[in-house]
PDB file of N, CA and C in Angstrom:
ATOM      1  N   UNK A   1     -28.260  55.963  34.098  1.00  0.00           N
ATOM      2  CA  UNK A   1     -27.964  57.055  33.189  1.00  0.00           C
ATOM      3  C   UNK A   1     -26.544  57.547  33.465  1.00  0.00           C
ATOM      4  N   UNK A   2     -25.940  57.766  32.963  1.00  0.00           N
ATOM      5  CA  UNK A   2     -24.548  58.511  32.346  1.00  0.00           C
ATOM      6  C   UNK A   2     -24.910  59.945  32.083  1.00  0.00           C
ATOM      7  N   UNK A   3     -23.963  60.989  33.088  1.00  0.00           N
ATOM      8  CA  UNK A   3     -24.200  61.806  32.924  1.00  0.00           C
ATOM      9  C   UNK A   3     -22.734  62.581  32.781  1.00  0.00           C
ATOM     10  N   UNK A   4     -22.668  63.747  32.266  1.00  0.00           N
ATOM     11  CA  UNK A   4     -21.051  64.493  31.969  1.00  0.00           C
ATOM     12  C   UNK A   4     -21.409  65.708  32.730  1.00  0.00           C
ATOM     13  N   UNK A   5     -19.609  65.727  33.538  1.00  0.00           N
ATOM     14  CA  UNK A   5     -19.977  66.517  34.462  1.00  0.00           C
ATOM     15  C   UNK A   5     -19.066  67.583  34.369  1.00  0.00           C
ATOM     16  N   UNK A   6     -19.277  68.857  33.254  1.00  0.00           N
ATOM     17  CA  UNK A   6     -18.347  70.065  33.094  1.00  0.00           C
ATOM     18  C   UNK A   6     -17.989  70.926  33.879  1.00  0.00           C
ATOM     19  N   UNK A   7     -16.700  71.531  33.569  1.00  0.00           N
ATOM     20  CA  UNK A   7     -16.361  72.937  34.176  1.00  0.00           C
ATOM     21  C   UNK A   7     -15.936  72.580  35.960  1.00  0.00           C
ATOM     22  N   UNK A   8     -15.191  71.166  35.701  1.00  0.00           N
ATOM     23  CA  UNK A   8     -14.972  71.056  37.618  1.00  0.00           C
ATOM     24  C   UNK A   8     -13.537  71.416  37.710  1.00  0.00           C
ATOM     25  N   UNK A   9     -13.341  72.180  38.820  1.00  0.00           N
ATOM     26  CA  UNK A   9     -11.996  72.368  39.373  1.00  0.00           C
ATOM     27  C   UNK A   9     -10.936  71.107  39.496  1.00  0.00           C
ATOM     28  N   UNK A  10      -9.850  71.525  38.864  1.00  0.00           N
ATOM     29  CA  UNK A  10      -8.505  70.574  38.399  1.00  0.00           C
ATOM     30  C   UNK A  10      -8.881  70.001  39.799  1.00  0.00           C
ATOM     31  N   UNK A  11      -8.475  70.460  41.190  1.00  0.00           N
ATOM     32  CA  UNK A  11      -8.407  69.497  42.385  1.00  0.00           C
ATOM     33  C   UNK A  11      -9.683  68.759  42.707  1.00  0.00           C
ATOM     34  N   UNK A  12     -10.378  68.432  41.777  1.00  0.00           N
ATOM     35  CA  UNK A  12     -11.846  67.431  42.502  1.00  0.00           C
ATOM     36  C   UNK A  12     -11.743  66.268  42.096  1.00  0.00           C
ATOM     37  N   UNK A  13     -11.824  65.248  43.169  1.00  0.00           N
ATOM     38  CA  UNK A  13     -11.247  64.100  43.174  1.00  0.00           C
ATOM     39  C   UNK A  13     -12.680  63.042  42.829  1.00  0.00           C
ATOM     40  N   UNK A  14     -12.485  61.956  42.195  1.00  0.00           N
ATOM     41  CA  UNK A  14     -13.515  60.934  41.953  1.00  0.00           C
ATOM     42  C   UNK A  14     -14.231  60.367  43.694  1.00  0.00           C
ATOM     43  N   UNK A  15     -13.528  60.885  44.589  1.00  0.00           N
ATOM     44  CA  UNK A  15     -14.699  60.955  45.606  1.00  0.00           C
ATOM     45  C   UNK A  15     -15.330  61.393  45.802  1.00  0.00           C
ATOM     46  N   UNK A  16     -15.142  62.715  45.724  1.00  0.00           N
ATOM     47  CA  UNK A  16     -15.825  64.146  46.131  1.00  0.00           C
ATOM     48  C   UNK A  16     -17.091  63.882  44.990  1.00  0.00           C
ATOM     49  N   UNK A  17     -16.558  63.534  43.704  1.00  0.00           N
ATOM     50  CA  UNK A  17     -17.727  63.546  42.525  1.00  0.00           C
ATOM     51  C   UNK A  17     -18.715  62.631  43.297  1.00  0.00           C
ATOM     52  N   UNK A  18     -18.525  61.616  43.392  1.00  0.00           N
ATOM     53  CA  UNK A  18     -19.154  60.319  43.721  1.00  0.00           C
ATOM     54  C   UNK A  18     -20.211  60.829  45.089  1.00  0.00           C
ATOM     55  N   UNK A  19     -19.569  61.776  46.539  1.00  0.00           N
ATOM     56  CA  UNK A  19     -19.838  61.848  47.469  1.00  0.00           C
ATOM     57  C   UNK A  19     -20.578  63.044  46.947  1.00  0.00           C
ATOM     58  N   UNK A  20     -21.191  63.723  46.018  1.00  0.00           N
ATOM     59  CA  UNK A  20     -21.877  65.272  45.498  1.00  0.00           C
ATOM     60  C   UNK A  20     -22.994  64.310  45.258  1.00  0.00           C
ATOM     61  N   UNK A  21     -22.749  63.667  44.284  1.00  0.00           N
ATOM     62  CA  UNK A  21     -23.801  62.836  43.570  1.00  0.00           C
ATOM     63  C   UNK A  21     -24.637  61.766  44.445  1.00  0.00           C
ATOM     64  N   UNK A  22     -24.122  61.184  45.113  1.00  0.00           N
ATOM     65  CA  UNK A  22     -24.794  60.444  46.171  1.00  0.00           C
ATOM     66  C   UNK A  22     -25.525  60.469  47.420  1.00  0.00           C
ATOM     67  N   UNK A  23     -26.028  62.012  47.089  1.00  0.00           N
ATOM     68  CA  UNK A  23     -27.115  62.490  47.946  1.00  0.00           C
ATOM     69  C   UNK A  23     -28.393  62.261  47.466  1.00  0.00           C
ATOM     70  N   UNK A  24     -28.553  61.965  46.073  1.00  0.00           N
ATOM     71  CA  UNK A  24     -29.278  61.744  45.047  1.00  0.00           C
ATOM     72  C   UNK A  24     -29.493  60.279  45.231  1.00  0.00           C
ATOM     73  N   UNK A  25     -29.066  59.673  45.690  1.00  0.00           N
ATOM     74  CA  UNK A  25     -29.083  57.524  44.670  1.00  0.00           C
ATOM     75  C   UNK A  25     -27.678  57.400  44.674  1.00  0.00           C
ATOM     76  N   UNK A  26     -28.516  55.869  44.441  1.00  0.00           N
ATOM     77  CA  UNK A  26     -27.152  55.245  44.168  1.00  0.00           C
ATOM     78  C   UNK A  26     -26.161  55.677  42.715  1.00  0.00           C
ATOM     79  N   UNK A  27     -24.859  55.725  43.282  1.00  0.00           N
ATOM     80  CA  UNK A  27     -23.769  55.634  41.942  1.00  0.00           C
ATOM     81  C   UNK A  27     -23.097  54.403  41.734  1.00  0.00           C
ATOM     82  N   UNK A  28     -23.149  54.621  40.181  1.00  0.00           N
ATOM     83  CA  UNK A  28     -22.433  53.280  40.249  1.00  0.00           C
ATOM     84  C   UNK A  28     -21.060  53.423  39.939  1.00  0.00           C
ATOM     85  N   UNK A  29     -21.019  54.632  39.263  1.00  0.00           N
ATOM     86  CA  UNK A  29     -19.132  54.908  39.103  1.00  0.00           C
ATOM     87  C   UNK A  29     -19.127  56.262  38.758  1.00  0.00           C
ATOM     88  N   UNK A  30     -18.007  57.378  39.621  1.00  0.00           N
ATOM     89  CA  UNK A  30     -17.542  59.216  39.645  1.00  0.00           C
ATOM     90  C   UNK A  30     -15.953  58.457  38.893  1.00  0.00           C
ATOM     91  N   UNK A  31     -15.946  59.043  37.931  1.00  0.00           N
ATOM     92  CA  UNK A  31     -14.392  59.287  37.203  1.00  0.00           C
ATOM     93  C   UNK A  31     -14.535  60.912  36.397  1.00  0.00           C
ATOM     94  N   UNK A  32     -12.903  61.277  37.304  1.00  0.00           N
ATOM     95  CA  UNK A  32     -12.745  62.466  36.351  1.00  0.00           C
ATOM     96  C   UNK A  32     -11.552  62.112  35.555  1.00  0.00           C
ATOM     97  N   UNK A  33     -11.658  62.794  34.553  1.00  0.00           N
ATOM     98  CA  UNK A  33     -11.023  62.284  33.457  1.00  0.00           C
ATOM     99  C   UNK A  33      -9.440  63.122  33.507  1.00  0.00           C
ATOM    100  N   UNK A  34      -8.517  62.541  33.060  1.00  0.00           N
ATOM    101  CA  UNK A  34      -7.476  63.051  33.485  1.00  0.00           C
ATOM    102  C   UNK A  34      -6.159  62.431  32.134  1.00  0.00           C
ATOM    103  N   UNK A  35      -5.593  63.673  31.723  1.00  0.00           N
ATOM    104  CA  UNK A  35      -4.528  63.727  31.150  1.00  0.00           C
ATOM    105  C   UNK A  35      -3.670  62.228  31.334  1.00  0.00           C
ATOM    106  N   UNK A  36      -3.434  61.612  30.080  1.00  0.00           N
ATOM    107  CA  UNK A  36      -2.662  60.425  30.249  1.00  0.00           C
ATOM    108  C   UNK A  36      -1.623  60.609  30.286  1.00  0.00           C
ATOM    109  N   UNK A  37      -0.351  61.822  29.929  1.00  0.00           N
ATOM    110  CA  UNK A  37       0.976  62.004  30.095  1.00  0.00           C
ATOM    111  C   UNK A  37       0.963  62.344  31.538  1.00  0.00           C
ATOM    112  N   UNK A  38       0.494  63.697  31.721  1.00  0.00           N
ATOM    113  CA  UNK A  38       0.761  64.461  32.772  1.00  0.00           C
ATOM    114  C   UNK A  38      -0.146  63.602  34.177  1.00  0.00           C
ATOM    115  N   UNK A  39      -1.836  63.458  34.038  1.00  0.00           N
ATOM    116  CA  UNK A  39      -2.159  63.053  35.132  1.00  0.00           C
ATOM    117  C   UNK A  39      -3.446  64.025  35.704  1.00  0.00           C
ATOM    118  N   UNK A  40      -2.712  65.177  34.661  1.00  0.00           N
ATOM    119  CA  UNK A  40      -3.701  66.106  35.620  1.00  0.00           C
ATOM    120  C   UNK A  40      -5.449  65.993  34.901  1.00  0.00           C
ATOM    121  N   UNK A  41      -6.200  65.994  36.003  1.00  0.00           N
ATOM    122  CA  UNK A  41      -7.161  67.006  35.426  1.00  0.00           C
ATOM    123  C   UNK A  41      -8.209  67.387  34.369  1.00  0.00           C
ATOM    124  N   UNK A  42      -8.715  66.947  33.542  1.00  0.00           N
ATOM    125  CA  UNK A  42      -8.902  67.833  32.055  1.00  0.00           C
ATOM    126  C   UNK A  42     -10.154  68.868  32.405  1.00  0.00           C
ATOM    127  N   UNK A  43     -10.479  68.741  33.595  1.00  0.00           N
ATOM    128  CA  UNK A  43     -11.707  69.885  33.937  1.00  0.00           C
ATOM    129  C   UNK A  43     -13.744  69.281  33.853  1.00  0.00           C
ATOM    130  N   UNK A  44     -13.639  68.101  33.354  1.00  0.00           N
ATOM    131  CA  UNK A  44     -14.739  67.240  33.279  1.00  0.00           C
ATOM    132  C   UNK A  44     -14.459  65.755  33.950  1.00  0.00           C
ATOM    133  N   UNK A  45     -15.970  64.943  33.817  1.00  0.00           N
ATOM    134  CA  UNK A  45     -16.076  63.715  34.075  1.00  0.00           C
ATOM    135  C   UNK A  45     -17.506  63.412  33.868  1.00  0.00           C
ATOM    136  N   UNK A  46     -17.439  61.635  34.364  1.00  0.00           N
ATOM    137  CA  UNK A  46     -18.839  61.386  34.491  1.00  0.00           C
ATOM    138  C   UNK A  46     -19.471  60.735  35.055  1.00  0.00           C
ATOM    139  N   UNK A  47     -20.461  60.346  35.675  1.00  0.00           N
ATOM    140  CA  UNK A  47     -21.791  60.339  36.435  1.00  0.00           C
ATOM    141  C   UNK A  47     -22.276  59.342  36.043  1.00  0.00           C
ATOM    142  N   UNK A  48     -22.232  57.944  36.690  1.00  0.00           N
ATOM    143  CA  UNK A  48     -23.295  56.784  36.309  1.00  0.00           C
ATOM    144  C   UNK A  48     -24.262  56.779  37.408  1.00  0.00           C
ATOM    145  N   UNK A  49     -25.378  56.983  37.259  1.00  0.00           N
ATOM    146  CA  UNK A  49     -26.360  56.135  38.017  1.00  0.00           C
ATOM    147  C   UNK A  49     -27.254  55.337  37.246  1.00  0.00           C
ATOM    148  N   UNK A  50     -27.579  54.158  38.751  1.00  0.00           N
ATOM    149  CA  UNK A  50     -28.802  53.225  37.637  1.00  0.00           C
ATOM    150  C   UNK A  50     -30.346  53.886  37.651  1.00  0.00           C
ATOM    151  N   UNK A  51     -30.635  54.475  38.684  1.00  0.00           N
ATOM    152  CA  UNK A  51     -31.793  54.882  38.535  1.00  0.00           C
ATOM    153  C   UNK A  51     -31.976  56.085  37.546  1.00  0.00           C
ATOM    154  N   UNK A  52     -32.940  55.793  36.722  1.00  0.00           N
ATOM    155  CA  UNK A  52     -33.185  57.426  35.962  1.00  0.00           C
ATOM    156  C   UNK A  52     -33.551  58.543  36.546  1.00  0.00           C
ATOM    157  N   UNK A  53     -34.778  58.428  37.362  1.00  0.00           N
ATOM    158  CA  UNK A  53     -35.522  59.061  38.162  1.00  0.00           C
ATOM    159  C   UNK A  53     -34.131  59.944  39.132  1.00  0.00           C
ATOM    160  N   UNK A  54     -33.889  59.214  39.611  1.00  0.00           N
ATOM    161  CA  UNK A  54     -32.695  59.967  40.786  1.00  0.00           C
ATOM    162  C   UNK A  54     -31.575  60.690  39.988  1.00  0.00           C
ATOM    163  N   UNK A  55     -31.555  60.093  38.725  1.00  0.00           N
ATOM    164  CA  UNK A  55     -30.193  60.864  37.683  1.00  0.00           C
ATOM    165  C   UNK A  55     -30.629  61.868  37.528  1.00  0.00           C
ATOM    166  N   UNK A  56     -32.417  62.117  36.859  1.00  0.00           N
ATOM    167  CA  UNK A  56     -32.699  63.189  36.478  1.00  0.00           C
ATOM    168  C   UNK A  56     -32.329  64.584  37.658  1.00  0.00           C
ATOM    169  N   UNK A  57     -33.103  63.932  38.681  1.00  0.00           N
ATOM    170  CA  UNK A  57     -33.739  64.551  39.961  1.00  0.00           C
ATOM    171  C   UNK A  57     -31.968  65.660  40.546  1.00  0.00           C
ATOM    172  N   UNK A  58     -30.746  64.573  40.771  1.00  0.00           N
ATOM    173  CA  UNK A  58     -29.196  64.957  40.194  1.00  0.00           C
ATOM    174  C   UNK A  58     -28.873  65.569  39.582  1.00  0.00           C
ATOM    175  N   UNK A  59     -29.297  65.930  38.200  1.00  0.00           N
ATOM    176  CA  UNK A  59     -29.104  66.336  37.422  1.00  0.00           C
ATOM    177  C   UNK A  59     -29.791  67.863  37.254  1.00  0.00           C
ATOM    178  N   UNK A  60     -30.760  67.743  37.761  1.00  0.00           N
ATOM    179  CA  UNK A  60     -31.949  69.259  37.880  1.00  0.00           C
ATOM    180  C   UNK A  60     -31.324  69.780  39.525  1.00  0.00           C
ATOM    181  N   UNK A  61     -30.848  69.230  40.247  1.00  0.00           N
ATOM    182  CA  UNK A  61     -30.562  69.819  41.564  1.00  0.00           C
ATOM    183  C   UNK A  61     -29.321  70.203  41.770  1.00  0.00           C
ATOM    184  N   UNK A  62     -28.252  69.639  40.720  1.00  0.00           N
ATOM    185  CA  UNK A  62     -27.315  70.039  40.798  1.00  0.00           C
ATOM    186  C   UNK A  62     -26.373  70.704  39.557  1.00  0.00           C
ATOM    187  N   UNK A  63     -26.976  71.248  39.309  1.00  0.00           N
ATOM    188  CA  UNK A  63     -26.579  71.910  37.564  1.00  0.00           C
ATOM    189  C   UNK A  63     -26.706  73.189  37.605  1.00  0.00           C
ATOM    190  N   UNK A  64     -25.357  73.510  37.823  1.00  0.00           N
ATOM    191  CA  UNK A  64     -25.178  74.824  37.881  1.00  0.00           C
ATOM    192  C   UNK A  64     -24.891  75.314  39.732  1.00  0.00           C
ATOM    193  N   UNK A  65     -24.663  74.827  40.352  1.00  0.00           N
ATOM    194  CA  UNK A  65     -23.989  74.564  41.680  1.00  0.00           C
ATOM    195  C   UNK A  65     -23.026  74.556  41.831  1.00  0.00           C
ATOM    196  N   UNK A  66     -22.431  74.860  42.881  1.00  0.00           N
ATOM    197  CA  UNK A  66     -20.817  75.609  43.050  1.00  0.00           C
ATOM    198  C   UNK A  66     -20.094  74.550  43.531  1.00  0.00           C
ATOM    199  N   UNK A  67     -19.218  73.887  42.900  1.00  0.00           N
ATOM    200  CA  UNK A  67     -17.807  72.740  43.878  1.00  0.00           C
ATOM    201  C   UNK A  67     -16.896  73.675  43.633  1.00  0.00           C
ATOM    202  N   UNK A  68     -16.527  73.651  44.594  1.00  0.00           N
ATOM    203  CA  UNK A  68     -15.004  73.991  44.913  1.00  0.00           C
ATOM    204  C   UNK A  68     -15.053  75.011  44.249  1.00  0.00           C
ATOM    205  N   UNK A  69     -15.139  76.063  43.938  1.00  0.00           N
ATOM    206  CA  UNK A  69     -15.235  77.659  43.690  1.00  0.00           C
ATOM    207  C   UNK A  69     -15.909  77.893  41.571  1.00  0.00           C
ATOM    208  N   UNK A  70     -16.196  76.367  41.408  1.00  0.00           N
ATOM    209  CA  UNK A  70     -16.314  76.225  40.054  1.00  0.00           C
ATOM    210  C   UNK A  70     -18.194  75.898  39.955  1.00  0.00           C
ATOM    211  N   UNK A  71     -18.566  76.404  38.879  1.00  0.00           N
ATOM    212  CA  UNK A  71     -20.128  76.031  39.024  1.00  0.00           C
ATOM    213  C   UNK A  71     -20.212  75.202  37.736  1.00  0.00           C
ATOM    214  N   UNK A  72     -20.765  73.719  38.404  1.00  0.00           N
ATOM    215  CA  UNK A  72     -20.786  72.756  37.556  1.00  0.00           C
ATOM    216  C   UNK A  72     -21.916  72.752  36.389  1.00  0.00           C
ATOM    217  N   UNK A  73     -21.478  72.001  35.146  1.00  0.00           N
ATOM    218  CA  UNK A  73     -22.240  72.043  33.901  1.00  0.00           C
ATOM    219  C   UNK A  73     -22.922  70.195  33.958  1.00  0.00           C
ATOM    220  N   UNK A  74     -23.765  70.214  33.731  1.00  0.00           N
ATOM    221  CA  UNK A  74     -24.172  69.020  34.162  1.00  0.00           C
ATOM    222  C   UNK A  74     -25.089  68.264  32.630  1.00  0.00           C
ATOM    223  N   UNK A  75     -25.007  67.727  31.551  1.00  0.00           N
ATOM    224  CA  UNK A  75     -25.860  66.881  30.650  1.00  0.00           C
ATOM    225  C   UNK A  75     -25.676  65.660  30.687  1.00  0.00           C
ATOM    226  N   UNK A  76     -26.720  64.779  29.585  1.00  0.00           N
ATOM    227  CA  UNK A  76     -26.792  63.438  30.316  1.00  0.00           C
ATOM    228  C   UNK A  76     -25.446  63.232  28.582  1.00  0.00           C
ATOM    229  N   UNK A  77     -24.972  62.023  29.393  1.00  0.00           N
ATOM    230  CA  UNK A  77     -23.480  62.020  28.324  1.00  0.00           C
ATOM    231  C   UNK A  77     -23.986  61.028  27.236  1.00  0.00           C
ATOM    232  N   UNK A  78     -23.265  61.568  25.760  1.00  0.00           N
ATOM    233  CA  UNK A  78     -23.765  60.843  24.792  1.00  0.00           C
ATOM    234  C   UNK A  78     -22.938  59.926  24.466  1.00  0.00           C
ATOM    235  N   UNK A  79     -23.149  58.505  23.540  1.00  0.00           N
ATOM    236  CA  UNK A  79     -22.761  57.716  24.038  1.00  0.00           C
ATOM    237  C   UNK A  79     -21.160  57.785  22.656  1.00  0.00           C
ATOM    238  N   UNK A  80     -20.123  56.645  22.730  1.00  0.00           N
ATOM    239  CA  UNK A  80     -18.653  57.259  22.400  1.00  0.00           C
ATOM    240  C   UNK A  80     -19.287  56.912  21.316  1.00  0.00           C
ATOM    241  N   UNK A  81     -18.259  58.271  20.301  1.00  0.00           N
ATOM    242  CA  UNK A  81     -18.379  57.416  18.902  1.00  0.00           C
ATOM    243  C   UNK A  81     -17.272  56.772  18.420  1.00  0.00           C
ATOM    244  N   UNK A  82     -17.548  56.416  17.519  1.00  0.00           N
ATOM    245  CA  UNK A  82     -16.322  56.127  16.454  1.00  0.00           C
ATOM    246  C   UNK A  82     -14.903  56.988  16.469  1.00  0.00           C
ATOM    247  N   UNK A  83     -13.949  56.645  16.585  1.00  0.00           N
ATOM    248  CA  UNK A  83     -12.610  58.013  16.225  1.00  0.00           C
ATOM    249  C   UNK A  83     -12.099  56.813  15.485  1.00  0.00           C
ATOM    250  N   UNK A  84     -11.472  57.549  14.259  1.00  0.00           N
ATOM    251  CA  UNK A  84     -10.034  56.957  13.792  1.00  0.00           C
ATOM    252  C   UNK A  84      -9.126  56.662  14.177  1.00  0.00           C
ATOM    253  N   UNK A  85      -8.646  55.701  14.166  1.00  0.00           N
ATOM    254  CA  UNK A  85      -6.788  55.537  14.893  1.00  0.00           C
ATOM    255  C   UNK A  85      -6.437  56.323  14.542  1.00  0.00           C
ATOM    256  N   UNK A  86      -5.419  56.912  15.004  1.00  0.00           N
ATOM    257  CA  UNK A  86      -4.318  57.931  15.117  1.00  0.00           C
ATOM    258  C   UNK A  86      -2.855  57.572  15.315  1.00  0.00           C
ATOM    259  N   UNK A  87      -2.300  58.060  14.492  1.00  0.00           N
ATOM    260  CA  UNK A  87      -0.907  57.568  14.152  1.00  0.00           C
ATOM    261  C   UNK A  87      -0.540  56.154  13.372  1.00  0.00           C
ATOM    262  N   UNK A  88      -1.773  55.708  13.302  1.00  0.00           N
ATOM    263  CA  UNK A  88      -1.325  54.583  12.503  1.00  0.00           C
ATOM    264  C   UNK A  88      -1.490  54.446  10.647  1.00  0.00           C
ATOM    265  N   UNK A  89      -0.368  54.038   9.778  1.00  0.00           N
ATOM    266  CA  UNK A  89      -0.708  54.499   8.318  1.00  0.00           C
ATOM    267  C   UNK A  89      -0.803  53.345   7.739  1.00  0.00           C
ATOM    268  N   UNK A  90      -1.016  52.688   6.494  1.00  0.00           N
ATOM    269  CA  UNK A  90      -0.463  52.058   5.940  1.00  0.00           C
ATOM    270  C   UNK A  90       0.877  52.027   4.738  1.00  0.00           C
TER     271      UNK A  90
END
């Protein structure tokens, strides 16, 4: 399960995500998502695990829990949609 992980402090690093979550099960991948000019940050990410059971269990134990002075928002992530290109015309 894929889960989105809101409201995290600019300094939390895809370890720290990975090392929160992995008290729970196995992960299979912590990425926070981060500004492609600048680099920084955008304040979310997300949460793969394979087990459901342990995602849920993750997901109910840690939702709404404090990292780093921020209390995390935790749903299971829906999957991408469609966007239009952008900038491109004919």
């Amino acid at each position: 399960m894929k889960m989105h992980v809101g409201n995290l402090a600019y300094n939390v690093t895809d370890e720290e995500l990975r090392n929160l979550f992995a008290s729970y099960g196995e992960v299979v991948s912590a990425t926070i998502i981060k500004d492609r000019s600048s680099g920084q940050s955008k304040g979310f990410g997300f949460v793969e695990m394979p087990n459901n059971s342990e995602a849920d269990k993750a997901m109910k134990g840690l939702n709404g829990t404090r990292l780093k002075e921020q209390s995390i928002k935790l749903s299971q992530a829906k999957p991408p949609s469609k966007r239009p290109m952008r900038g491109f015309r004919n």
